[in-house]
PDB file of N, CA and C in Angstrom:
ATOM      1  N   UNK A   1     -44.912 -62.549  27.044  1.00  0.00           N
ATOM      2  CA  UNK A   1     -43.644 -62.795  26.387  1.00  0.00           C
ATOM      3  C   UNK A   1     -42.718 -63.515  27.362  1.00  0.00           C
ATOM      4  N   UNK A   2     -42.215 -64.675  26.955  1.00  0.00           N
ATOM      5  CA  UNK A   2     -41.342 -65.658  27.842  1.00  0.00           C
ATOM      6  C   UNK A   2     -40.274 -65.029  27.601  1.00  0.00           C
ATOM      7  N   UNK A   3     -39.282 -64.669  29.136  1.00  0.00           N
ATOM      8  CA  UNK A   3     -38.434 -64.386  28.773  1.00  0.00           C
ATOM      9  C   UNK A   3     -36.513 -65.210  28.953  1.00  0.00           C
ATOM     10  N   UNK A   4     -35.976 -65.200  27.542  1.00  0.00           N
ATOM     11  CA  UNK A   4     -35.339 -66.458  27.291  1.00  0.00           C
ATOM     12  C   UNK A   4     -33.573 -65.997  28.878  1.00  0.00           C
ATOM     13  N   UNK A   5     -33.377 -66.937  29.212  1.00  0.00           N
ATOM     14  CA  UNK A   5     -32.517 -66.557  30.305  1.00  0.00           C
ATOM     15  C   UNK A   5     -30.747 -66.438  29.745  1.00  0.00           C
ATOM     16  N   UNK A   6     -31.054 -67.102  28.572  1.00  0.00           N
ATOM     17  CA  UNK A   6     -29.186 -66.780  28.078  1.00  0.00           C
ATOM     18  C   UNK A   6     -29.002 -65.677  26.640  1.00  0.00           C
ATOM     19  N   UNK A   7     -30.356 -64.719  26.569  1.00  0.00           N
ATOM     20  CA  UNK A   7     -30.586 -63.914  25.890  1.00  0.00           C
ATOM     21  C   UNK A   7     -30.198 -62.256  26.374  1.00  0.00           C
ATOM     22  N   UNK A   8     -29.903 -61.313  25.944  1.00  0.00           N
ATOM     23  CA  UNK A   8     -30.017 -60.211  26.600  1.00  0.00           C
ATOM     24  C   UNK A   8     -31.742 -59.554  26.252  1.00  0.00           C
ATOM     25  N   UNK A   9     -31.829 -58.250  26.509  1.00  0.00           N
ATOM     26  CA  UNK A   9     -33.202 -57.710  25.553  1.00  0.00           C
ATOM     27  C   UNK A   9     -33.076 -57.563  24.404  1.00  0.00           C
ATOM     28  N   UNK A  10     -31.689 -57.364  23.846  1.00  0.00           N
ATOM     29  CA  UNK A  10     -31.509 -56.834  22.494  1.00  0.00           C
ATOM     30  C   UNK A  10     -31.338 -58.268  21.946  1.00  0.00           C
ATOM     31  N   UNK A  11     -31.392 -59.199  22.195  1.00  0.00           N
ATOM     32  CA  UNK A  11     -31.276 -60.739  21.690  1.00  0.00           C
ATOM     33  C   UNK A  11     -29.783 -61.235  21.391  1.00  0.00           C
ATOM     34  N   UNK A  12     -28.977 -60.630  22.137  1.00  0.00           N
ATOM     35  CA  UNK A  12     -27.445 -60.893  21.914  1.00  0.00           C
ATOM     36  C   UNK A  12     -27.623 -62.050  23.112  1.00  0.00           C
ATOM     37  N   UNK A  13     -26.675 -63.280  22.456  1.00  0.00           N
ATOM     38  CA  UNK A  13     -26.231 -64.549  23.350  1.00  0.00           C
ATOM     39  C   UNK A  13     -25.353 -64.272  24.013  1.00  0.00           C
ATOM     40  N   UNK A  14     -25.422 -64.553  25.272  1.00  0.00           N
ATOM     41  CA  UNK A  14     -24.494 -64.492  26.897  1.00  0.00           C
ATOM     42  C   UNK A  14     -23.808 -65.182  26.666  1.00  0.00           C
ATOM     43  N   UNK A  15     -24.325 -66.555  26.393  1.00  0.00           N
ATOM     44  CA  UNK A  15     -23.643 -67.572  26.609  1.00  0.00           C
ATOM     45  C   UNK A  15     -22.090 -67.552  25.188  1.00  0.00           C
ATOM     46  N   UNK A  16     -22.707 -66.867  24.354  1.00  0.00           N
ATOM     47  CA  UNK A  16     -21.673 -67.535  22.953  1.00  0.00           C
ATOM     48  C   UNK A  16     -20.524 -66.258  23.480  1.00  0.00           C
ATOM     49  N   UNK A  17     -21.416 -65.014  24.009  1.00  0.00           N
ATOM     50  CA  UNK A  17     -20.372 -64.222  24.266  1.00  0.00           C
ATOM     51  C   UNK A  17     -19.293 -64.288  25.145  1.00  0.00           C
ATOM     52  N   UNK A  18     -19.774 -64.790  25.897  1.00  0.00           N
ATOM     53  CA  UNK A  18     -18.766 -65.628  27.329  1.00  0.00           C
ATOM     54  C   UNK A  18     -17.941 -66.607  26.710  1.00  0.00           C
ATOM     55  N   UNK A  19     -18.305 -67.380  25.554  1.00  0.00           N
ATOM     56  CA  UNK A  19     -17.565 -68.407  24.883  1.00  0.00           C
ATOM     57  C   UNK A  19     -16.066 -67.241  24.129  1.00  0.00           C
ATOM     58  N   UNK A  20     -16.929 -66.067  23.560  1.00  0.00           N
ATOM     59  CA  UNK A  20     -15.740 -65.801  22.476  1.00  0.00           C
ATOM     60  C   UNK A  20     -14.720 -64.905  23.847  1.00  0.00           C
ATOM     61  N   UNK A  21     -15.294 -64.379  24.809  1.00  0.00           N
ATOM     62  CA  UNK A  21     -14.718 -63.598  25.440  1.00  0.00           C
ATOM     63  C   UNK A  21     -13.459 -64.515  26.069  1.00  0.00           C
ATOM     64  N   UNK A  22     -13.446 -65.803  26.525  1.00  0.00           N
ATOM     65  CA  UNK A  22     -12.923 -66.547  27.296  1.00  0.00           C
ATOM     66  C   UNK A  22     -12.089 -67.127  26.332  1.00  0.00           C
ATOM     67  N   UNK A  23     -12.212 -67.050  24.917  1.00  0.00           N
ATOM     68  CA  UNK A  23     -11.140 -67.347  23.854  1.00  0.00           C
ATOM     69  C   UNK A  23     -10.326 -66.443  23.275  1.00  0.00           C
ATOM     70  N   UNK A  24     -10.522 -65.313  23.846  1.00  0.00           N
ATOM     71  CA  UNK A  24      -9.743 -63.897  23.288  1.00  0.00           C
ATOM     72  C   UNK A  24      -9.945 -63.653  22.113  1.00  0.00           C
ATOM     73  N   UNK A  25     -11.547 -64.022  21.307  1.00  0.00           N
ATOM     74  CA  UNK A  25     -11.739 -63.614  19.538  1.00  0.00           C
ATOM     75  C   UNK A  25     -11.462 -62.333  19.532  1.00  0.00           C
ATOM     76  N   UNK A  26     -12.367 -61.093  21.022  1.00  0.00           N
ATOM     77  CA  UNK A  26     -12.288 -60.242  20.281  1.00  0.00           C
ATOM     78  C   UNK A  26     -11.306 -59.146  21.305  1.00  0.00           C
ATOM     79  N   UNK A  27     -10.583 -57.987  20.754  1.00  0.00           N
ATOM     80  CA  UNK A  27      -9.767 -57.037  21.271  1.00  0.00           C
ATOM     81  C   UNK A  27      -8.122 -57.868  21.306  1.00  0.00           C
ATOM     82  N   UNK A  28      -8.315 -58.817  21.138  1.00  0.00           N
ATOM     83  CA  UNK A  28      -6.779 -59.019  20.665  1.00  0.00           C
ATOM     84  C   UNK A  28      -6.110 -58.393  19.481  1.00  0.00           C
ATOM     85  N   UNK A  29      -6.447 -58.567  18.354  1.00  0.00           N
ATOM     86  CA  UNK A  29      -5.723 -58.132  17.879  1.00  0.00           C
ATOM     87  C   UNK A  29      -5.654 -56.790  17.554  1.00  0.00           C
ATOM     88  N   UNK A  30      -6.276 -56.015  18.480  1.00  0.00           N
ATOM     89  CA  UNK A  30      -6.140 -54.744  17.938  1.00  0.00           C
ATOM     90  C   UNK A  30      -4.819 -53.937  19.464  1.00  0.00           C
ATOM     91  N   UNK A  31      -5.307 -54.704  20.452  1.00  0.00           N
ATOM     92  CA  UNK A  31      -3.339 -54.563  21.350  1.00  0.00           C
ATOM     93  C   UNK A  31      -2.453 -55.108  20.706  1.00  0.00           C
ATOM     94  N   UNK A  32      -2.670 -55.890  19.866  1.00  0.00           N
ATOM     95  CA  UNK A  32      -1.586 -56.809  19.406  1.00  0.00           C
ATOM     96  C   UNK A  32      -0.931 -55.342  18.453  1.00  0.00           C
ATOM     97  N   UNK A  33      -1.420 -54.388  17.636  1.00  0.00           N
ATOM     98  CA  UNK A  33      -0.753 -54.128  17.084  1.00  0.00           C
ATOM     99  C   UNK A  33      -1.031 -52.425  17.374  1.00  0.00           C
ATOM    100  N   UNK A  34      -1.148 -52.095  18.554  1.00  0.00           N
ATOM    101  CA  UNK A  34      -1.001 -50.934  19.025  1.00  0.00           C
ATOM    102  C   UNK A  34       0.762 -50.929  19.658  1.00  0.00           C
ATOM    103  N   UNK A  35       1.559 -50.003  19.781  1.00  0.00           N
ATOM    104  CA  UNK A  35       2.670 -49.490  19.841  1.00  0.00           C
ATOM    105  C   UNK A  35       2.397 -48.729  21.062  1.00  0.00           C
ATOM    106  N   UNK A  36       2.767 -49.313  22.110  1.00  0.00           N
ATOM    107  CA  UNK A  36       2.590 -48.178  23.581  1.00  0.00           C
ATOM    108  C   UNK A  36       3.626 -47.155  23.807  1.00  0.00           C
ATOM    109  N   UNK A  37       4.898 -47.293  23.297  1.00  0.00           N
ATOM    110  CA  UNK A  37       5.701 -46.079  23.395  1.00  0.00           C
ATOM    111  C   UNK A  37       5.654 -44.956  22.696  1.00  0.00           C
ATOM    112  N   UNK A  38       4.739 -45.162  21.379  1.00  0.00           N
ATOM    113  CA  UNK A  38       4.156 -43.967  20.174  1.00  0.00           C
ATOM    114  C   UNK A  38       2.894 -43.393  20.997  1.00  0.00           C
ATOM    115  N   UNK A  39       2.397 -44.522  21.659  1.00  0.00           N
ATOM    116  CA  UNK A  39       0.833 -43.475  22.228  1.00  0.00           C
ATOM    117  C   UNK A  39       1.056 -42.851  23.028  1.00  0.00           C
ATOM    118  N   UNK A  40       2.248 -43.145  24.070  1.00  0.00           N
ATOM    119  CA  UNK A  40       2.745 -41.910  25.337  1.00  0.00           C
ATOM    120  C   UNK A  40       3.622 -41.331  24.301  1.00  0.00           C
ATOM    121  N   UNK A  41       4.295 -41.315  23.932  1.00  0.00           N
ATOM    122  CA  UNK A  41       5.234 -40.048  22.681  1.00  0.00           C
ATOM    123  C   UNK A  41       3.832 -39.298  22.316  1.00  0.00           C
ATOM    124  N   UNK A  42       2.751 -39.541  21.952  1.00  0.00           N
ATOM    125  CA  UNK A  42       2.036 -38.785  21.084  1.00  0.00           C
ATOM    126  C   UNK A  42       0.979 -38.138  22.597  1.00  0.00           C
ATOM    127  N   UNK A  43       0.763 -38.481  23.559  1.00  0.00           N
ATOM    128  CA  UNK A  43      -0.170 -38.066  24.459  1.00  0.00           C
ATOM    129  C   UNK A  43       1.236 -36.891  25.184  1.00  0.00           C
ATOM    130  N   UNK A  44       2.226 -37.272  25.599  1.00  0.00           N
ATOM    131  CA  UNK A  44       3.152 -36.143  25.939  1.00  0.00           C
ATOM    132  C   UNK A  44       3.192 -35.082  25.200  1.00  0.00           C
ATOM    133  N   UNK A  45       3.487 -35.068  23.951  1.00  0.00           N
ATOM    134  CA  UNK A  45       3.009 -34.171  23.073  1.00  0.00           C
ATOM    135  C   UNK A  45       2.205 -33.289  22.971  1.00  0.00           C
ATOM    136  N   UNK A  46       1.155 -33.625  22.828  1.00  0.00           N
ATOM    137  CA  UNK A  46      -0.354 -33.086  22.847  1.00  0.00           C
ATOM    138  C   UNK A  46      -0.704 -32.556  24.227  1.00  0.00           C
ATOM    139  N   UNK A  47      -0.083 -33.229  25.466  1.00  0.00           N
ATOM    140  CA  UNK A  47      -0.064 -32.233  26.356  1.00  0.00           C
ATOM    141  C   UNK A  47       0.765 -31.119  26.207  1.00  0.00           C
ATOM    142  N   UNK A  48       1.951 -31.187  26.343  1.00  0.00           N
ATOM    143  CA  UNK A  48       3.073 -29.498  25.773  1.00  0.00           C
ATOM    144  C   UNK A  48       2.286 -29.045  24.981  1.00  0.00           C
ATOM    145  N   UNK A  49       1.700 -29.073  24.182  1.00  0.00           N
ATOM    146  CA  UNK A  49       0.844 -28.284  23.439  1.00  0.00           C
ATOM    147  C   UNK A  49       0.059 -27.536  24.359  1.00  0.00           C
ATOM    148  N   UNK A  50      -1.031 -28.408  24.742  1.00  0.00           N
ATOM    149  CA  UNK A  50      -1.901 -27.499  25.587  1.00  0.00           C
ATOM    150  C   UNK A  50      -1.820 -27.029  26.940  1.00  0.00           C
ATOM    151  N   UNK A  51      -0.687 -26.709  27.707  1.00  0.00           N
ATOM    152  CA  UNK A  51       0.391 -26.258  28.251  1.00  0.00           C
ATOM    153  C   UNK A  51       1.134 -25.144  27.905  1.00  0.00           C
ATOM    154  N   UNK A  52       0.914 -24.834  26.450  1.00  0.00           N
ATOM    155  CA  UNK A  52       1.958 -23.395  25.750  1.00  0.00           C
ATOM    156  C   UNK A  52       0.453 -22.715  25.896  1.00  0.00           C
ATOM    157  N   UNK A  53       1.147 -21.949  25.613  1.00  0.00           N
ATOM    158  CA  UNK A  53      -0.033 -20.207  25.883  1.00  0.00           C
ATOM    159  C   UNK A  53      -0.259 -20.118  24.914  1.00  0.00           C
ATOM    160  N   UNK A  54      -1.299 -19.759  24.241  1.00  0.00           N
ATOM    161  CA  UNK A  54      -1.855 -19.436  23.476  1.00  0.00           C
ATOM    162  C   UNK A  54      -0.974 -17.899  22.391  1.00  0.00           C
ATOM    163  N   UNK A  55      -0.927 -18.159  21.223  1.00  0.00           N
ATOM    164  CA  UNK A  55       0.207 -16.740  20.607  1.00  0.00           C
ATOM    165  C   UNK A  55      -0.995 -16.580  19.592  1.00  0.00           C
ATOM    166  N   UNK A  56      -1.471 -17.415  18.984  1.00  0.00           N
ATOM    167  CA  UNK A  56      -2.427 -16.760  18.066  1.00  0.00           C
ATOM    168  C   UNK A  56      -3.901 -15.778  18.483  1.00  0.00           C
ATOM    169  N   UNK A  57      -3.944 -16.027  19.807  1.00  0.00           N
ATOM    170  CA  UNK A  57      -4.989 -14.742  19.981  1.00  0.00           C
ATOM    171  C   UNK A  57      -4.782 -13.322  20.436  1.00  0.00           C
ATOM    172  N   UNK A  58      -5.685 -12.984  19.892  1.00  0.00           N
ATOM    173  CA  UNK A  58      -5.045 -10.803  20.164  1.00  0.00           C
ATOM    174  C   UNK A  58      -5.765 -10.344  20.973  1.00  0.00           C
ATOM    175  N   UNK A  59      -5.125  -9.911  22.518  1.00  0.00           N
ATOM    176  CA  UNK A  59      -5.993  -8.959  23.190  1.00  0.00           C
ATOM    177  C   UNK A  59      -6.294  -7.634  23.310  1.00  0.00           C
ATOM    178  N   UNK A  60      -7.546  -7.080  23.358  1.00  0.00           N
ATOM    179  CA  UNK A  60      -7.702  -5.652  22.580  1.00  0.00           C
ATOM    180  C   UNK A  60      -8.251  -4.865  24.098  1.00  0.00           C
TER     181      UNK A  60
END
């Protein structure tokens, strides 16, 4: 089996990927419409949470 040099094993192109990567096709637009002051509001959060003590369990 010849093996092709701008191929991976799984047969994905290097080369086209290097093309779209170097044009920003892909992961732009999904920063584009992420909100960074809601994801630290919401990760601060969720820490104080798991930071409070636990009230719903009963020790016997």
């Amino acid at each position: 089996m010849k093996k092709q040099t701008n191929k991976t094993q799984t047969g994905t192109n290097v080369e086209e990927v290097q093309k779209q990567n170097a044009a920003g096709q892909y992961g732009a637009e999904f920063a584009s419409e992420t909100n960074a002051a809601e994801v630290k509001r919401q990760n601060q959060q969720s820490e104080s949470k798991k930071n409070q003590p636990a009230n719903n369990k009963q020790s016997r």
